[in-house]
Protein backbone atom coordinates (compact mmCIF):
# COMPACT_ATOMS: atom_id res chain seq x y z
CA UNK A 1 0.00 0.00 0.00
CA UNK A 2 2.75 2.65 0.78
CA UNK A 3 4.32 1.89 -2.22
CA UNK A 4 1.44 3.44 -4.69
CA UNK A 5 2.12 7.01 -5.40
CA UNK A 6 -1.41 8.27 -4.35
CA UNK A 7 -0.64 6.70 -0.50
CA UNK A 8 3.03 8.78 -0.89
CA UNK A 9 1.20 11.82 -1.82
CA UNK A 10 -1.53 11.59 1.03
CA UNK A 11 0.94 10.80 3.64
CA UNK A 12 3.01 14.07 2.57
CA UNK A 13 0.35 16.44 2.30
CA UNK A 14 -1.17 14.86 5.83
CA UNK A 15 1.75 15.73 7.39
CA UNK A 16 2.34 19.33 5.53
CA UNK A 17 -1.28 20.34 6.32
CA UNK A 18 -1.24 18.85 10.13
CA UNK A 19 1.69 21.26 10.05
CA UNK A 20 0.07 24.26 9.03
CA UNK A 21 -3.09 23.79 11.50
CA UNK A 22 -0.70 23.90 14.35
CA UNK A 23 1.23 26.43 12.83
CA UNK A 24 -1.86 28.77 12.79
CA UNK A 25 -2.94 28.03 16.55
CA UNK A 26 -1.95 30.82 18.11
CA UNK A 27 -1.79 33.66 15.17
CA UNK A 28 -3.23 33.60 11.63
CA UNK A 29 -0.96 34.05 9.11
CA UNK A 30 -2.41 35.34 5.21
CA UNK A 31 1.02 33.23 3.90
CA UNK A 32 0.11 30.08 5.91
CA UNK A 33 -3.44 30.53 5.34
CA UNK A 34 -2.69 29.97 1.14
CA UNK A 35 -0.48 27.66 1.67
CA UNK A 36 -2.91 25.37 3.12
CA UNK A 37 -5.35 26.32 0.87
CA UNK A 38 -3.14 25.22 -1.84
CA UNK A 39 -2.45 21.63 0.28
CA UNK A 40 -6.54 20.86 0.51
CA UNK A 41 -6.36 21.56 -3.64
CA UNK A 42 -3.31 19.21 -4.15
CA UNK A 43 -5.33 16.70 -1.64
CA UNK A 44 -8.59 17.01 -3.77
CA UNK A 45 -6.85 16.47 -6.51
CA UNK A 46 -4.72 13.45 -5.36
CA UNK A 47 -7.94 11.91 -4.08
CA UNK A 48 -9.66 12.38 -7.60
CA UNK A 49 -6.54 10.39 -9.48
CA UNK A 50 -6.98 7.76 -7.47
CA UNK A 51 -10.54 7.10 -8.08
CA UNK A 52 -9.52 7.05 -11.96
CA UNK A 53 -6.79 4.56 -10.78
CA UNK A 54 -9.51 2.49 -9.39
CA UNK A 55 -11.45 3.15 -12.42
CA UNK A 56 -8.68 2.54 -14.85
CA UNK A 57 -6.73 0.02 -13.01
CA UNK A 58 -6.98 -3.63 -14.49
CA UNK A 59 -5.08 -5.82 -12.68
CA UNK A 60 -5.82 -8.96 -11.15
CA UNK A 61 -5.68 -8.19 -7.52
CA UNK A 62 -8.48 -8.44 -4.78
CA UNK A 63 -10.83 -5.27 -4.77
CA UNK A 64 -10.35 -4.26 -1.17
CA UNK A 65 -6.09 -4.29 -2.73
CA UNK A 66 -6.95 -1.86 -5.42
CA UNK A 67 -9.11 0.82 -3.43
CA UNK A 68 -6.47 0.89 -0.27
CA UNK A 69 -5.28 4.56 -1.35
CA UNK A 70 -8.57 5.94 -1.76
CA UNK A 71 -9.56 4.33 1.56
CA UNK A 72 -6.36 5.53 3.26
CA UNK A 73 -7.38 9.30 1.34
CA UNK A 74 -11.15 9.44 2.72
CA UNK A 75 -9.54 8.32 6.25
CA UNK A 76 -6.98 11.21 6.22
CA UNK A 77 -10.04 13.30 5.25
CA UNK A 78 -12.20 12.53 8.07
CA UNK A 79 -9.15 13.26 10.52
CA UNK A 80 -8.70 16.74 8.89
CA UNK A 81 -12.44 17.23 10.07
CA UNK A 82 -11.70 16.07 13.24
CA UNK A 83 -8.63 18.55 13.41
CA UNK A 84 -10.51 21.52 11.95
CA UNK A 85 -13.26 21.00 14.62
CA UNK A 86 -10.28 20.29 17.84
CA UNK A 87 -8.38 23.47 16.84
CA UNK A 88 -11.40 25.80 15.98
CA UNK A 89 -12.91 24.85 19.64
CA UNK A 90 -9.75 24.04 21.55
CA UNK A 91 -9.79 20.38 22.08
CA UNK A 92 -13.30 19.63 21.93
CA UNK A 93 -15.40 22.53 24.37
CA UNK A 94 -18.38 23.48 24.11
CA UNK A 95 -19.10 26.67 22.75
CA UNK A 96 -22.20 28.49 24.85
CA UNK A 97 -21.53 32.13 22.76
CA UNK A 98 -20.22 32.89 19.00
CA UNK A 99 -20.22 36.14 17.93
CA UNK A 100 -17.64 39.08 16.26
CA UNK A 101 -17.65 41.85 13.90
CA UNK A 102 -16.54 42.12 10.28
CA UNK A 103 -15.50 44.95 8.63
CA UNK A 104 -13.26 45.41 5.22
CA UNK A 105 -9.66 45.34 6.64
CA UNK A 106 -10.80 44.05 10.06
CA UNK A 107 -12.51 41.23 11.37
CA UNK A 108 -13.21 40.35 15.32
CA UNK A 109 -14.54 36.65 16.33
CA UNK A 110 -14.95 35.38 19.36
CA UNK A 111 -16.42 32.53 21.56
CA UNK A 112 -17.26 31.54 24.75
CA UNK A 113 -17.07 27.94 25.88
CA UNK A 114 -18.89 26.47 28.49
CA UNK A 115 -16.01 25.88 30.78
CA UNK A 116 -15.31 29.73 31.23
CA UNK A 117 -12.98 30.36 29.03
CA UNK A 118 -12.73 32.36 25.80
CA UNK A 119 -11.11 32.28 22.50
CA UNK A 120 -11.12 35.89 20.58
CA UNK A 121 -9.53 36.56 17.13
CA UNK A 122 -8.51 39.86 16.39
CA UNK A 123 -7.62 40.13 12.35
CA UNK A 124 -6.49 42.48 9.98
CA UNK A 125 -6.32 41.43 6.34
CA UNK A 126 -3.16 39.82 6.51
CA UNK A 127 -3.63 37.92 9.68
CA UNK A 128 -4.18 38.38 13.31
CA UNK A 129 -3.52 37.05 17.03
CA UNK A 130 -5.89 34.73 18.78
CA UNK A 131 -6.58 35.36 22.75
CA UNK A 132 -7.16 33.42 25.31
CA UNK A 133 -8.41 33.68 28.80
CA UNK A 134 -10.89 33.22 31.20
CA UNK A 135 -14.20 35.42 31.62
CA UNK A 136 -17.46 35.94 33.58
CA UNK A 137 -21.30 36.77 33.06
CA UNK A 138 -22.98 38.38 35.45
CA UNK A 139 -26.50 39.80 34.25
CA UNK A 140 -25.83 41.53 31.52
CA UNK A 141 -22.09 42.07 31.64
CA UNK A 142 -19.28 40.09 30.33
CA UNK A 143 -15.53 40.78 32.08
CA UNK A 144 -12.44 39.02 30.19
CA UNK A 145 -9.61 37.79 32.12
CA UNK A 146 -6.68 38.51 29.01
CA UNK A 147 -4.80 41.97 30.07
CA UNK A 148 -3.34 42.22 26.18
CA UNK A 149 -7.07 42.56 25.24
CA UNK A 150 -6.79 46.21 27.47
CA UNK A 151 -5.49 47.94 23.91
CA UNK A 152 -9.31 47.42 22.69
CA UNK A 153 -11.45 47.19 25.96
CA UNK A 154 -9.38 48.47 28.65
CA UNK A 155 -11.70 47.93 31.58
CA UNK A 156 -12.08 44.17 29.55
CA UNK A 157 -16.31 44.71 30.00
CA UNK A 158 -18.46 44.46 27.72
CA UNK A 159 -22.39 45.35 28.13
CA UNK A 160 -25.37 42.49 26.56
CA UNK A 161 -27.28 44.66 24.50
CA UNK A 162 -29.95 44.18 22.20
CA UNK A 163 -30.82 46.68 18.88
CA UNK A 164 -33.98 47.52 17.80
CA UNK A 165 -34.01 44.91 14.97
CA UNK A 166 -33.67 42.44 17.84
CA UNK A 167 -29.93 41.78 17.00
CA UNK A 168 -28.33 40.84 20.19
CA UNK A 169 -24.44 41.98 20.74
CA UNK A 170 -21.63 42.79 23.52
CA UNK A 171 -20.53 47.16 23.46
CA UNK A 172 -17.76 48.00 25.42
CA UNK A 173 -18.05 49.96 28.36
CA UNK A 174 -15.26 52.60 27.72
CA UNK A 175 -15.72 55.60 26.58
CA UNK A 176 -13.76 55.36 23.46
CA UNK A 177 -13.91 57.16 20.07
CA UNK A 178 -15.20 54.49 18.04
CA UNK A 179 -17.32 51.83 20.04
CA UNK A 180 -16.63 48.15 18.36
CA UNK A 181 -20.00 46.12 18.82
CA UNK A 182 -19.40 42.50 18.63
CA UNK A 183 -22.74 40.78 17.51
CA UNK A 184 -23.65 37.40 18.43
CA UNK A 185 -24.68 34.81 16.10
CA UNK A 186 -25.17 31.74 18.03
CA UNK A 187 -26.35 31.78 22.21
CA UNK A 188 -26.53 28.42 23.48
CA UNK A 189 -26.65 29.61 27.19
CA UNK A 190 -30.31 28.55 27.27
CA UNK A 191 -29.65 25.36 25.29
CA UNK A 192 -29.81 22.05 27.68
């Protein structure tokens, strides 16, 4: 099985994209980013020749022989899933808020997981840092534990609001010149 090009060519790109995931845990990176995209194409498009090597192939040999590659591909695909969901929730947690803000050369996205702790992406267009902490809800206010979040909320509250088109969202409480509101687009609090 390892000796069929298609197997050589999943195992490398496996191990090339694995790399880039954990490459990307703490900061996003616009270079890294590409370069992975690039990876899933090359993976598609491994996984595609070896269904016309199935197709094509005329040899002699047991069935279960001949599809071993494409097996082996759809396994590595299901992992990548698996990885994609570990790394986007950190390990596994489950995620009681989602919400951010996107603008053109800025994006904000943030969640809350149900063990009190917080992930928060703060991106430009070419990439951005990820935070992590701890933080509490009391009522209506939220209060991160991450003191390199104080260059965007420095008291680190945030207000529960809710617009007039029933949008829900978190404001800060600082008086600053521009008030960022990060809207939330899934709230599982109330979910059992």
């Amino acid at each position: 099985m390892f000796k069929r090009r298609e197997t050589i060519l999943f195992l490398i790109l496996a191990f090339g994209i694995t790399t880039l995931n954990f490459l990307e845990l703490n900061q996003l990176d616009f270079i890294i980013g590409i370069s992975r995209i690039f990876l899933y194409l090359v993976f598609f498009c491994t996984l595609l020749y070896a269904v016309y090597r199935l197709i094509k192939d005329k040899r002699q040999i047991p069935f279960f022989q001949k599809t071993t590659p494409l097996l082996f591909g759809f396994i590595l695909t299901a992992f990548f899933f698996l990885l994609s969901y570990l790394i986007d929730t950190d390990g596994g947690k489950k995620r009681v808020i989602i919400g951010g803000a996107n603008h053109d050369p800025s994006f904000m996205h943030f969640q809350l997981f149900s063990d009190q702790t917080f992930k928060f992406l703060n991106s430009g267009p070419f990439g951005g840092y990820y935070y992590r902490g701890t933080y509490t809800i009391e009522n209506d206010t939220l209060r991160l534990n991450n003191d390199k979040l104080k260059y965007l909320y420095p008291t680190l509250t945030l207000i529960y609001k809710q617009a007039e088109d029933k949008e829900k969202y978190f404001e800060s409480v600082d008086t600053l010149k521009f008030k960022e509101r990060l809207y939330i687009y899934i709230d599982n609090r109330n979910v059992k």
